[in-house]
N, C-alpha and C. Protein backbone atom coordinates (compact mmCIF):
# COMPACT_ATOMS: atom_id res chain seq x y z
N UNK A 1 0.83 -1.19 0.00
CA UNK A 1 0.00 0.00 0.00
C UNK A 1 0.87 1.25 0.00
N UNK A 2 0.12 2.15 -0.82
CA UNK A 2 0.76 3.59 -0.83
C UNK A 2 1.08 3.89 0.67
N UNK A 3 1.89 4.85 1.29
CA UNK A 3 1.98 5.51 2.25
C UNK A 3 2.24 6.84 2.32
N UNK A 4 2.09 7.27 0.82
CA UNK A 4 2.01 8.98 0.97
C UNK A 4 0.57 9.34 0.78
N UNK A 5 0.40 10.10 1.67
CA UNK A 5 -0.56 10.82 2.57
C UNK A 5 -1.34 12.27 2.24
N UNK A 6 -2.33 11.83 1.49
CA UNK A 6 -2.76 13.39 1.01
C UNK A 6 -3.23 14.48 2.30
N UNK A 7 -2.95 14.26 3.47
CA UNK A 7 -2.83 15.06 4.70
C UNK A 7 -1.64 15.56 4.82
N UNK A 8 -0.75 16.09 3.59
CA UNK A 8 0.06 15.82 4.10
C UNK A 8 1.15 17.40 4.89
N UNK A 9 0.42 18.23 5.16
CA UNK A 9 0.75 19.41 6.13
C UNK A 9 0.31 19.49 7.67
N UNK A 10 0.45 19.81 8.73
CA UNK A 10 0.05 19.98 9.75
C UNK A 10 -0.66 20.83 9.96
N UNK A 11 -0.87 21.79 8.95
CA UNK A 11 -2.27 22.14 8.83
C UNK A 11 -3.40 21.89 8.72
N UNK A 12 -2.92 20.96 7.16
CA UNK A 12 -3.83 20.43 6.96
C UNK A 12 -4.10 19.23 7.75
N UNK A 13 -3.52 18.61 8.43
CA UNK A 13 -3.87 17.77 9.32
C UNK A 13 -4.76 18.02 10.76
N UNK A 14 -4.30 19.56 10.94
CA UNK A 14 -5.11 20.55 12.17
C UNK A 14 -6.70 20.31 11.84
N UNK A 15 -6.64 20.85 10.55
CA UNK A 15 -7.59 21.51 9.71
C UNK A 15 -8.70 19.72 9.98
N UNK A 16 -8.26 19.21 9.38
CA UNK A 16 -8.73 17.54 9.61
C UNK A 16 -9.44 17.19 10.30
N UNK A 17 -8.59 17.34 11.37
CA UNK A 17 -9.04 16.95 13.27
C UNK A 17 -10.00 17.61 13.44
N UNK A 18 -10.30 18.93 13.07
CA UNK A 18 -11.06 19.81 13.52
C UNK A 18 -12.75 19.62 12.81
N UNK A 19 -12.44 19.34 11.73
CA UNK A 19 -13.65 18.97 10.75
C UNK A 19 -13.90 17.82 11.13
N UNK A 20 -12.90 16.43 11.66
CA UNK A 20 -13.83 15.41 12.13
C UNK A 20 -14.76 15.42 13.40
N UNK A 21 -13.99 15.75 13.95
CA UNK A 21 -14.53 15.99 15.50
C UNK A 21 -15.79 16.68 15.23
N UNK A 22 -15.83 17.66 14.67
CA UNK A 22 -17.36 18.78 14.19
C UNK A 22 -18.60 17.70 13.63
N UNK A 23 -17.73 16.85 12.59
CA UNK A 23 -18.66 16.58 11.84
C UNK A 23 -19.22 15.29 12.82
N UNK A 24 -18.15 14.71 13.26
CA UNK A 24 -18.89 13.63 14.26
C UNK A 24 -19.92 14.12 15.84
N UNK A 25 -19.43 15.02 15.98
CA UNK A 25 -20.18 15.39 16.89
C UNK A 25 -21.70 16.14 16.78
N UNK A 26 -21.77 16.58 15.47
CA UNK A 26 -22.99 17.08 14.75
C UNK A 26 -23.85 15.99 13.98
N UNK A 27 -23.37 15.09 13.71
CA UNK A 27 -23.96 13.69 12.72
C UNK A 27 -24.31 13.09 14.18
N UNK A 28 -23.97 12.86 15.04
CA UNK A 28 -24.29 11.92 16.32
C UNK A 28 -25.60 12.65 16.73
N UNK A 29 -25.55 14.26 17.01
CA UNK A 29 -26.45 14.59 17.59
C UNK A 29 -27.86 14.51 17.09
N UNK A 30 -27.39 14.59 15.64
CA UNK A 30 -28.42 14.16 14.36
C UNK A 30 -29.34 12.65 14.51
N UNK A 31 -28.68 11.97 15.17
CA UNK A 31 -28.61 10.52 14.83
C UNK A 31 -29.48 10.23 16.06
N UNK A 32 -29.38 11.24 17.37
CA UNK A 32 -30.01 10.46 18.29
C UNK A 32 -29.56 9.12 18.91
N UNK A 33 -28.43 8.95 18.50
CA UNK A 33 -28.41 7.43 18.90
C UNK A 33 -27.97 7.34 20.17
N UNK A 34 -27.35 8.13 21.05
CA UNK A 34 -26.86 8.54 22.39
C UNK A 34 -27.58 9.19 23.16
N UNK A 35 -28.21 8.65 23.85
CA UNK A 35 -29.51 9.00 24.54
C UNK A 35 -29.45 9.93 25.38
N UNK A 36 -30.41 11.16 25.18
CA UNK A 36 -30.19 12.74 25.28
C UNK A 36 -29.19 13.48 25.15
N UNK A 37 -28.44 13.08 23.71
CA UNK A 37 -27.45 13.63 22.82
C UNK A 37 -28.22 14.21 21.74
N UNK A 38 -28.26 15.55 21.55
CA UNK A 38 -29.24 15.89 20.41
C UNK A 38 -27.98 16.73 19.57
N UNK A 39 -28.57 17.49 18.34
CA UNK A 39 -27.32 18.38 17.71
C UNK A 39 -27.25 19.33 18.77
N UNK A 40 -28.44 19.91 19.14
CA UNK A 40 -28.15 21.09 20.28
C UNK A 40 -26.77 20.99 20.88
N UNK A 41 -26.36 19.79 21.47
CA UNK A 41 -25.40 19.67 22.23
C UNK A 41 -23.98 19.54 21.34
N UNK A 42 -23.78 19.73 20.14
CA UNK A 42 -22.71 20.16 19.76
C UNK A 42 -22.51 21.64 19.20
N UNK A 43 -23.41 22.79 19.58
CA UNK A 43 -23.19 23.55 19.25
C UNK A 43 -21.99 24.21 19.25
N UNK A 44 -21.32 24.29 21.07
CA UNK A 44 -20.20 24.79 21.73
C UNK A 44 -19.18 24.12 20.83
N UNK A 45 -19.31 23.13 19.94
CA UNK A 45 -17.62 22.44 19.61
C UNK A 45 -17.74 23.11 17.76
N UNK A 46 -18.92 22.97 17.47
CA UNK A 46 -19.07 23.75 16.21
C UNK A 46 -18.97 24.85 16.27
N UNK A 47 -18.74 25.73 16.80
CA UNK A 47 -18.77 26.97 16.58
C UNK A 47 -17.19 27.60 16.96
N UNK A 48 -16.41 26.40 17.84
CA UNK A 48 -14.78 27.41 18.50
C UNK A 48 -14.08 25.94 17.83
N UNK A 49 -14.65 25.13 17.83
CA UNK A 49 -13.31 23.98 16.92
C UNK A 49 -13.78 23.65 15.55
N UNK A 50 -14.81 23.60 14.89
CA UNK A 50 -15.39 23.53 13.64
C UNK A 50 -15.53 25.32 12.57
N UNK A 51 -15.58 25.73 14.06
CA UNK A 51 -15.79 27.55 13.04
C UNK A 51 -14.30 28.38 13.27
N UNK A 52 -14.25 28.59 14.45
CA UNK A 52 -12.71 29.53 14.33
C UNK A 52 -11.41 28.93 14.44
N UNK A 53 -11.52 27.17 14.65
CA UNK A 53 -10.21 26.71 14.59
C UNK A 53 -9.99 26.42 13.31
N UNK A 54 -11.16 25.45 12.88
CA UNK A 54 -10.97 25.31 11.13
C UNK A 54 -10.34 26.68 10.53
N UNK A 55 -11.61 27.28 10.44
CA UNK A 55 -11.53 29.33 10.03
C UNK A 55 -10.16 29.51 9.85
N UNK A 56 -9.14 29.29 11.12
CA UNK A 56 -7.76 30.03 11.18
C UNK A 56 -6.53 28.87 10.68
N UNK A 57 -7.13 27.73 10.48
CA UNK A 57 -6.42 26.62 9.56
C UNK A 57 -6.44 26.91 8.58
N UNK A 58 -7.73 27.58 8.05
CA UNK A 58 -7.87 27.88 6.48
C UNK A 58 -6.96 29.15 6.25
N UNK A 59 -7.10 29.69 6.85
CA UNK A 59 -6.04 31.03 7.33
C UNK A 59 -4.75 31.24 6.62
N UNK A 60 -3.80 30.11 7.64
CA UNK A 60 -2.94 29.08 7.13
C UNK A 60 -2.55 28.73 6.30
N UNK A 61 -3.58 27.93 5.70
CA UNK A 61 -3.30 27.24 4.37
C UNK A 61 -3.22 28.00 3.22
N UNK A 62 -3.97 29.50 3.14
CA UNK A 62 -3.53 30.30 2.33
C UNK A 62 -2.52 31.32 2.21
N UNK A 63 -1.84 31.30 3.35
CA UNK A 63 -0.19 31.89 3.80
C UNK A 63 0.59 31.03 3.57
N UNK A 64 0.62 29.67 3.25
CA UNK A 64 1.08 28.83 2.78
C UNK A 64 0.80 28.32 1.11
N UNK A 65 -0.08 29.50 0.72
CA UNK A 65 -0.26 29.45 -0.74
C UNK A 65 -1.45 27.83 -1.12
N UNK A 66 -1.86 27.37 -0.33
CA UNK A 66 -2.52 26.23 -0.40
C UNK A 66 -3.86 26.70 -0.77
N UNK A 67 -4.43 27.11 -1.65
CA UNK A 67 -5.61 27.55 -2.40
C UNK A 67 -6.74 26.34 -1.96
N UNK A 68 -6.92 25.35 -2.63
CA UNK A 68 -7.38 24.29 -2.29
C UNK A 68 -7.86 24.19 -0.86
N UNK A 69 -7.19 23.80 0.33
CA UNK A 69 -7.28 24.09 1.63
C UNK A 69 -7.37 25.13 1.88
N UNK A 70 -6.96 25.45 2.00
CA UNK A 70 -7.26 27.79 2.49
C UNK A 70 -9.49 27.56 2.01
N UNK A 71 -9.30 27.48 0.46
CA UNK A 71 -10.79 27.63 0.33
C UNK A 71 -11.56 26.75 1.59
N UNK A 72 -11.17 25.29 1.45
CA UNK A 72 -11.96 24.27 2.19
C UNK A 72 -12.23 24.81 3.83
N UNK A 73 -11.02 24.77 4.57
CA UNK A 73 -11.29 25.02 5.07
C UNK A 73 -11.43 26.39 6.07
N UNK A 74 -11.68 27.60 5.32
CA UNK A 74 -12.20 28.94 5.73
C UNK A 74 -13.50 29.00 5.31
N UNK A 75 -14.48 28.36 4.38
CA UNK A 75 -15.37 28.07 4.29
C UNK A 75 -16.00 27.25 4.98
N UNK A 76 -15.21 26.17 5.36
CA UNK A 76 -16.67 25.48 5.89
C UNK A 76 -16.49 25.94 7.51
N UNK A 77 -15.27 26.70 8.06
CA UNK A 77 -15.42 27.26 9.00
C UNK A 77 -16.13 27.95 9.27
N UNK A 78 -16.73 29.19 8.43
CA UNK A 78 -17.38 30.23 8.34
C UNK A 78 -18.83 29.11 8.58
N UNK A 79 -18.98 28.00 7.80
CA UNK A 79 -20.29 27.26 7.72
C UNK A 79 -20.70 26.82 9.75
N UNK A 80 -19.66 26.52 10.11
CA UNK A 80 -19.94 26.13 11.25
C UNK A 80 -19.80 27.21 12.41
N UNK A 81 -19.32 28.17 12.07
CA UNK A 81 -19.20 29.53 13.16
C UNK A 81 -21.06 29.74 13.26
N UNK A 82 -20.84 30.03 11.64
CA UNK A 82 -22.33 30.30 11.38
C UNK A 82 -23.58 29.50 12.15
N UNK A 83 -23.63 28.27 12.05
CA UNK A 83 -24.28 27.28 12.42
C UNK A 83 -24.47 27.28 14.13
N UNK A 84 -22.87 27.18 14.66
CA UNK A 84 -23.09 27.63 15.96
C UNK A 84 -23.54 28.49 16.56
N UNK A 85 -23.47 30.08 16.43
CA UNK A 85 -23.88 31.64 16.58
C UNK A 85 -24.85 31.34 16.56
N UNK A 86 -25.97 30.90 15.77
CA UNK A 86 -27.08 31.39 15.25
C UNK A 86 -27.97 29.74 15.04
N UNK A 87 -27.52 29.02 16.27
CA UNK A 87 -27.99 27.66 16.50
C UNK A 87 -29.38 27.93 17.29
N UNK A 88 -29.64 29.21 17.42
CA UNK A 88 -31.39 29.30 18.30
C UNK A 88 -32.36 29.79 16.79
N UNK A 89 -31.90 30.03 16.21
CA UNK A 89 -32.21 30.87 15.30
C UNK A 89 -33.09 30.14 14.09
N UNK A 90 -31.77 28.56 14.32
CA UNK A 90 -31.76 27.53 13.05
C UNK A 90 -33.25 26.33 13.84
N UNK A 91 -33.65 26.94 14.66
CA UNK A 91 -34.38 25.31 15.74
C UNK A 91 -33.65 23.95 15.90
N UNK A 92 -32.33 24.44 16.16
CA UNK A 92 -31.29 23.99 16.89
C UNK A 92 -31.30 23.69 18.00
N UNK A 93 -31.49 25.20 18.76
CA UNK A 93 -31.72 25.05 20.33
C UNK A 93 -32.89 25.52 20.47
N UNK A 94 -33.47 25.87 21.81
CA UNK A 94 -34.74 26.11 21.94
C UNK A 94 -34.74 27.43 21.44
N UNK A 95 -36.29 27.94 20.71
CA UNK A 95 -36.41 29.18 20.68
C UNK A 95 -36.14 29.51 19.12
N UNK A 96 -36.88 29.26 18.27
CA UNK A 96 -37.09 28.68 16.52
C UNK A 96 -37.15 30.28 16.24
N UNK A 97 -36.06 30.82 15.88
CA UNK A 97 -36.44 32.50 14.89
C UNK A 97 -37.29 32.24 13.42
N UNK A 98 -36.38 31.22 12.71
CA UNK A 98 -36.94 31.20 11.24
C UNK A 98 -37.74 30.04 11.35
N UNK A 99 -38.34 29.87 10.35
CA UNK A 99 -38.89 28.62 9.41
C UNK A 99 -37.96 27.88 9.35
N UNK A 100 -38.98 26.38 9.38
CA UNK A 100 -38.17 25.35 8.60
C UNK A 100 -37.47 24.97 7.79
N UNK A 101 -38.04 26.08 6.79
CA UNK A 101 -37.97 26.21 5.09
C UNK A 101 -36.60 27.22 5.18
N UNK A 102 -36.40 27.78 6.11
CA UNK A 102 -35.47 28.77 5.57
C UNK A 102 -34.02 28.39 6.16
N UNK A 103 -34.28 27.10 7.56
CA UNK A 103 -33.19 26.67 8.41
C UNK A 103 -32.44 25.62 6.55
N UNK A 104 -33.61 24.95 6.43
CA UNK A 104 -33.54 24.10 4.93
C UNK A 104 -32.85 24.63 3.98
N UNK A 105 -33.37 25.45 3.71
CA UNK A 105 -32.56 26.40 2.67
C UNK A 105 -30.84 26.92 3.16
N UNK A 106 -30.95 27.45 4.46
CA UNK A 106 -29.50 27.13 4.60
C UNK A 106 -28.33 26.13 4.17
N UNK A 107 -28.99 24.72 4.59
CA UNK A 107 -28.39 23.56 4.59
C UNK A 107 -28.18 23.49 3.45
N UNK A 108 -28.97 24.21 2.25
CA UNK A 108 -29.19 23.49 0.78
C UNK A 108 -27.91 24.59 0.37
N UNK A 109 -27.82 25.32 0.86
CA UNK A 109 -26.83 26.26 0.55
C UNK A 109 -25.17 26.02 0.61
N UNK A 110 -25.51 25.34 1.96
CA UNK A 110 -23.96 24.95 2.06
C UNK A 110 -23.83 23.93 1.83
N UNK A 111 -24.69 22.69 1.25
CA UNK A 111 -24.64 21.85 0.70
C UNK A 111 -23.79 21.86 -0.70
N UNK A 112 -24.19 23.07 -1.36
CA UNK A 112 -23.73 23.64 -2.93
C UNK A 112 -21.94 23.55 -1.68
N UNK A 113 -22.12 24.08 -1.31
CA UNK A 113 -20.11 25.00 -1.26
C UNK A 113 -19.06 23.46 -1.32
N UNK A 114 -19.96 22.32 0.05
CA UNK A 114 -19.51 21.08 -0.10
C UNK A 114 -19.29 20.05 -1.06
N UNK A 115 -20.53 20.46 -2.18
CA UNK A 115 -20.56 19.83 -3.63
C UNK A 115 -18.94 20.43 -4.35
N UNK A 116 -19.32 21.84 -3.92
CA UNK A 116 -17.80 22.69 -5.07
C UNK A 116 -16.58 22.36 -4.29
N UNK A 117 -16.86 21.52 -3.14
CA UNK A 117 -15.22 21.14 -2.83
C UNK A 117 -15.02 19.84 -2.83
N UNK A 118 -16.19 18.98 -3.09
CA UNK A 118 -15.76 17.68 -3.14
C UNK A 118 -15.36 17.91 -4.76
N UNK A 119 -15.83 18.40 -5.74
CA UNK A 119 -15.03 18.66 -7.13
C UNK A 119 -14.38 19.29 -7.53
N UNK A 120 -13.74 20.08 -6.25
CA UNK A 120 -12.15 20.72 -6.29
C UNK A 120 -11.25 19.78 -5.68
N UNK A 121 -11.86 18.37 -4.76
CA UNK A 121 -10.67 18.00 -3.91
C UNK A 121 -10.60 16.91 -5.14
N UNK A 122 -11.10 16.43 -6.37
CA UNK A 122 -10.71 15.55 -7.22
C UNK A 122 -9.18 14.98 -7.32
N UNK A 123 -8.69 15.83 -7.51
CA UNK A 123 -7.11 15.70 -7.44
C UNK A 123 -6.07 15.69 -6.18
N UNK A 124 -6.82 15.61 -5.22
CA UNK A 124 -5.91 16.26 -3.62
C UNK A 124 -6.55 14.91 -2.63
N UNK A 125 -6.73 13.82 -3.34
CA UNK A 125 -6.67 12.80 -2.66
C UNK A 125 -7.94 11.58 -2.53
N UNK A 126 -8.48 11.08 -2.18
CA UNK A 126 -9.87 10.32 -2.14
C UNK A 126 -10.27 10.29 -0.96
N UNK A 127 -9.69 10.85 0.41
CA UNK A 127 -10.12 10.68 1.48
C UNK A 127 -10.75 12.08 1.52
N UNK A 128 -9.89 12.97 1.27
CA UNK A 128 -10.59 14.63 1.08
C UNK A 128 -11.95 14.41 0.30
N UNK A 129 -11.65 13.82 -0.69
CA UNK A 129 -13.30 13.79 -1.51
C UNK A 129 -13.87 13.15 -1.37
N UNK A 130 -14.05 12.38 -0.32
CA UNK A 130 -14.93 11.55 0.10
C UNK A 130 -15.60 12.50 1.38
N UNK A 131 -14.48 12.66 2.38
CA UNK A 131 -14.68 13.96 3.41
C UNK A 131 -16.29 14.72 2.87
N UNK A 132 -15.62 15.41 1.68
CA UNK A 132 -16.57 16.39 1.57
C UNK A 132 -17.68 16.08 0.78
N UNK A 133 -17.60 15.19 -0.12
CA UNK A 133 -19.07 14.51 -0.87
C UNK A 133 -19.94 13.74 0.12
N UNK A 134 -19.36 13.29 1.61
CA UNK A 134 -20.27 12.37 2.54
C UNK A 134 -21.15 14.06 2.94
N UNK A 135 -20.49 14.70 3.53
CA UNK A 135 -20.56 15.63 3.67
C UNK A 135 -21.72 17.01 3.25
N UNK A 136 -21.70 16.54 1.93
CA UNK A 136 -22.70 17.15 0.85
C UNK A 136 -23.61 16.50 0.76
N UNK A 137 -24.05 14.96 1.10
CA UNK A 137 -24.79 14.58 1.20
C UNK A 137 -25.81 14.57 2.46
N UNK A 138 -24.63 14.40 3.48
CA UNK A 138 -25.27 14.57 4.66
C UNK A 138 -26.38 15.93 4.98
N UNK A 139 -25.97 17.30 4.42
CA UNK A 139 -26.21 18.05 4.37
C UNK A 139 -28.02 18.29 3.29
N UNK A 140 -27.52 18.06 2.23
CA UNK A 140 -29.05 17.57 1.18
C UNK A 140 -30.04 17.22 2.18
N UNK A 141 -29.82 15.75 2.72
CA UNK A 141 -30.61 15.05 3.45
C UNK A 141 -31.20 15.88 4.80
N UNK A 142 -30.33 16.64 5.37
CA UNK A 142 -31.11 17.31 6.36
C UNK A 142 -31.57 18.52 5.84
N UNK A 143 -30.89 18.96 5.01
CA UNK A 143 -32.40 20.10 4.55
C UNK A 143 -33.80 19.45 3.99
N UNK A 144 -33.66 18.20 3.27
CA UNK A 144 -34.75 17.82 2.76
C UNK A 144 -35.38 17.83 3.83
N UNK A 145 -35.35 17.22 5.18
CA UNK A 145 -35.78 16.77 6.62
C UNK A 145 -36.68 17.97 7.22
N UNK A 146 -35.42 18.94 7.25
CA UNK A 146 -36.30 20.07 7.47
C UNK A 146 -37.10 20.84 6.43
N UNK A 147 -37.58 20.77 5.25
CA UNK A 147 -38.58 21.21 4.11
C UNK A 147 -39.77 19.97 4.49
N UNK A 148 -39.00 19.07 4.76
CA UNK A 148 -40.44 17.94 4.47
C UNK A 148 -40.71 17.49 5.94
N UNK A 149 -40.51 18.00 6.92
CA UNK A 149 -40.58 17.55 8.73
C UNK A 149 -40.73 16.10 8.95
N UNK A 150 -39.59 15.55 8.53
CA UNK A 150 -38.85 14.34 8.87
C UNK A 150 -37.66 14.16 9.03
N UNK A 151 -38.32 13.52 11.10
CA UNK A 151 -37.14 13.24 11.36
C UNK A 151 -36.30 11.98 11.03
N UNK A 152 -37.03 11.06 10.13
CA UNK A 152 -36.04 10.08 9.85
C UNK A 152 -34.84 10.52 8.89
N UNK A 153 -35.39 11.10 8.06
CA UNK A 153 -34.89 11.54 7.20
C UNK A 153 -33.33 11.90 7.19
N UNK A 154 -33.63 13.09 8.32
CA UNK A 154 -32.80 14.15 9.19
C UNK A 154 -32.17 13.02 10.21
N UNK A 155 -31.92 11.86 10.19
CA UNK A 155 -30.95 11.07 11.03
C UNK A 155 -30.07 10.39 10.24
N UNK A 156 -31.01 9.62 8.91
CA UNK A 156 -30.36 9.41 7.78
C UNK A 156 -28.83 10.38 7.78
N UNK A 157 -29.20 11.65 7.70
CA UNK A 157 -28.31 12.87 7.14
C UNK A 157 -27.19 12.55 8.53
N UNK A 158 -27.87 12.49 9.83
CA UNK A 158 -26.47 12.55 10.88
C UNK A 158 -25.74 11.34 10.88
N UNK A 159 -26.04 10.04 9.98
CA UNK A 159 -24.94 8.91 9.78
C UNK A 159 -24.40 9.30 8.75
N UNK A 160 -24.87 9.90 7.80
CA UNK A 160 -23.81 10.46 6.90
C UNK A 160 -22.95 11.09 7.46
N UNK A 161 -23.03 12.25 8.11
CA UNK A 161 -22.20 13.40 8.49
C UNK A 161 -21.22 12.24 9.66
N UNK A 162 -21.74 11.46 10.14
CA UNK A 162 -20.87 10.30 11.27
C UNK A 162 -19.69 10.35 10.15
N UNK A 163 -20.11 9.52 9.56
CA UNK A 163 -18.89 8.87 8.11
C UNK A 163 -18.04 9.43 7.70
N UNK A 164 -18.64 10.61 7.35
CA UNK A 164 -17.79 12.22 6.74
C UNK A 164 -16.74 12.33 8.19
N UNK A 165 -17.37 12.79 8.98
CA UNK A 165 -16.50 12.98 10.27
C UNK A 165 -15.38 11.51 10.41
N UNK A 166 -15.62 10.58 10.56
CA UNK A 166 -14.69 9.29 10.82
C UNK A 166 -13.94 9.71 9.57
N UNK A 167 -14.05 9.94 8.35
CA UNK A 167 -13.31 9.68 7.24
C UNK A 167 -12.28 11.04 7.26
N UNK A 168 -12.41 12.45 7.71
CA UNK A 168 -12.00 13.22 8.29
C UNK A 168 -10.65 12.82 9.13
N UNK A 169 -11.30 12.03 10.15
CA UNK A 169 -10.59 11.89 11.14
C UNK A 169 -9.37 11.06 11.03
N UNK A 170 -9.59 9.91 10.31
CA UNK A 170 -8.78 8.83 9.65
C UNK A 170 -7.92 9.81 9.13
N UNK A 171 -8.08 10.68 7.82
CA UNK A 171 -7.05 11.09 7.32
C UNK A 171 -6.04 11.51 7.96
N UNK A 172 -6.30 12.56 9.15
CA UNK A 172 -5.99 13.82 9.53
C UNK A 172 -4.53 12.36 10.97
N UNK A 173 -5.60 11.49 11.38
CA UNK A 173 -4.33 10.31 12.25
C UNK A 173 -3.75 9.63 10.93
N UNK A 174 -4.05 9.26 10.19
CA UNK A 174 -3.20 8.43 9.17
C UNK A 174 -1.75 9.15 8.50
N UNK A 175 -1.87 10.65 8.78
CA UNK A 175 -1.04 11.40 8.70
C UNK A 175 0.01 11.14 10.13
N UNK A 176 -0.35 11.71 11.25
CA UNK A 176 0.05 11.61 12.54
C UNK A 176 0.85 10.20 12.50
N UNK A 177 0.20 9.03 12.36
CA UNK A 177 0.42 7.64 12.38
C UNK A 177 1.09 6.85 11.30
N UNK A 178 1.72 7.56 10.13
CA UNK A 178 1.90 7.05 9.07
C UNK A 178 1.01 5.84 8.69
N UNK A 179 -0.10 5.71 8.23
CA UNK A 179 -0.71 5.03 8.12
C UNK A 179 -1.16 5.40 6.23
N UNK A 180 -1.42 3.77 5.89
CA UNK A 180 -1.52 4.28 4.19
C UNK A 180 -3.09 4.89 3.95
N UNK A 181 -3.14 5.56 2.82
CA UNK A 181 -4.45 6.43 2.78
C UNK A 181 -4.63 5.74 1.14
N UNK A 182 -3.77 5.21 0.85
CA UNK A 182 -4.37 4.47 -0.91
C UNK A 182 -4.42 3.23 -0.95
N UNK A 183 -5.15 2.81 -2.10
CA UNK A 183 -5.22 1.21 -2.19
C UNK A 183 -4.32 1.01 -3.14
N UNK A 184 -3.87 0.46 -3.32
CA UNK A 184 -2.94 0.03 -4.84
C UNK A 184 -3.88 -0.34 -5.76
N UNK A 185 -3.44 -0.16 -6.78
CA UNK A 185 -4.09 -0.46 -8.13
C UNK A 185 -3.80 -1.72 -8.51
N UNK A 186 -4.54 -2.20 -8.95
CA UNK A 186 -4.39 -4.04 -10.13
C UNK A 186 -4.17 -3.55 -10.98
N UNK A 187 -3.21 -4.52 -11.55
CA UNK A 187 -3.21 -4.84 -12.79
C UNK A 187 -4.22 -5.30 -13.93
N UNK A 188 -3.92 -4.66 -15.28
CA UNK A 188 -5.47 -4.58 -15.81
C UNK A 188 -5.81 -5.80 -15.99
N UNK A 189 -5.49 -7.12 -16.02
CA UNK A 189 -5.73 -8.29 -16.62
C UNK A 189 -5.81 -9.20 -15.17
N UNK A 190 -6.59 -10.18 -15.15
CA UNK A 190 -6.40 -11.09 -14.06
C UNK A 190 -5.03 -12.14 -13.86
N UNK A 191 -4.97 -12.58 -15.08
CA UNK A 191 -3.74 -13.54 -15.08
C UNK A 191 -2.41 -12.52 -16.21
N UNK A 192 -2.14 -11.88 -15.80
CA UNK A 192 -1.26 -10.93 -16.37
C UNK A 192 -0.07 -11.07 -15.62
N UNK A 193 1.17 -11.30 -15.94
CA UNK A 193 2.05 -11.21 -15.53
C UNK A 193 3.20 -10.36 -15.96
N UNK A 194 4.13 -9.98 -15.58
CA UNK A 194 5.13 -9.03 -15.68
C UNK A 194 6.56 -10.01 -15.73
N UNK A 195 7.25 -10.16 -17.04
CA UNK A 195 8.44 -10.18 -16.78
C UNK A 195 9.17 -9.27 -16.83
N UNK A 196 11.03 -9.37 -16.21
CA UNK A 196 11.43 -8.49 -16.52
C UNK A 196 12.97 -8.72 -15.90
């Protein structure tokens, strides 16, 4: 197996940690599966380790000329600052400002930014684009949840966002751990052999 590491800055490895942890801790709360664990209760980690730690990774990565990362993650920082701040707002926490339709429409929004980075990270690895296409999906699914007031739906979306987060997280230790992040390729033929 390969062992070079498309994590492969400590930024971007910061940057990693920070998006798994977010995303797992927001997909769980989604998920319900931890009994009186709701999203409410990851607001505090989305908003200072998902919004301004990511945020200032992305920071980083563009003082380091890393376009790619710099975009990823100062955006989806901004997505989760956002998310946190204004988690009473979203019927997050108690005390619903907007509509359903409009918490929805958020999601559908930053759903798009996650789509435009899982087809910018094409080239910057398969764990990154997986990261962010679980990600984009997870996201779809809970706006649909909230347009159509289902909560199955909207749990569906927090095992996605689980996945996204674990797959996050993997990268960001597989770096730390030298651990391989590729599969090797076959050879095109089954009984193909190589002399030489």
């Amino acid at each position: 197996m390969d062992k070079d590491v498309s994590a492969g800055s400590t930024i971007t490895t910061l940057g990693l940690l920070a998006l798994g942890l977010t995303l797992l801790a927001f997909g769980l709360g989604h998920t319900e599966v931890i009994d009186g664990v709701t999203a409410a209760d990851a607001v505090g980690l989305a908003t200072y380790v998902g919004g301004v730690a990511l945020f200032v990774a992305g920071l980083f990565a563009f003082r380091d000329r890393d376009v790619s990362t710099g975009t990823a993650f100062a955006g989806l920082g901004a997505l989760w600052f956002t998310w946190g701040a204004t988690a009473a707002d979203w019927g997050v926490t108690a005390g619903t400002a907007v509509s359903d339709n409009a918490a929805g429409l958020f999601l559908l929004l930053f759903a798009l930014v996650a789509l435009s980075l899982t087809l910018g990270a094409a080239g910057g690895g398969v764990l990154a684009q997986a990261t962010y296409g679980l990600f984009c999906v997870a996201l779809v699914l809970l706006a649909v949840s909230r347009f159509g007031d289902s909560e199955a739906i909207g749990q569906v979306g927090g095992w996605f966002a689980v996945v996204a987060g674990a797959v996050a997280w993997y990268a960001a230790t597989a770096f730390l751990a030298h651990w391989p992040t590729a599969v090797p390729r076959r050879a095109a033929g089954r009984r193909m052999t190589v002399t030489g």
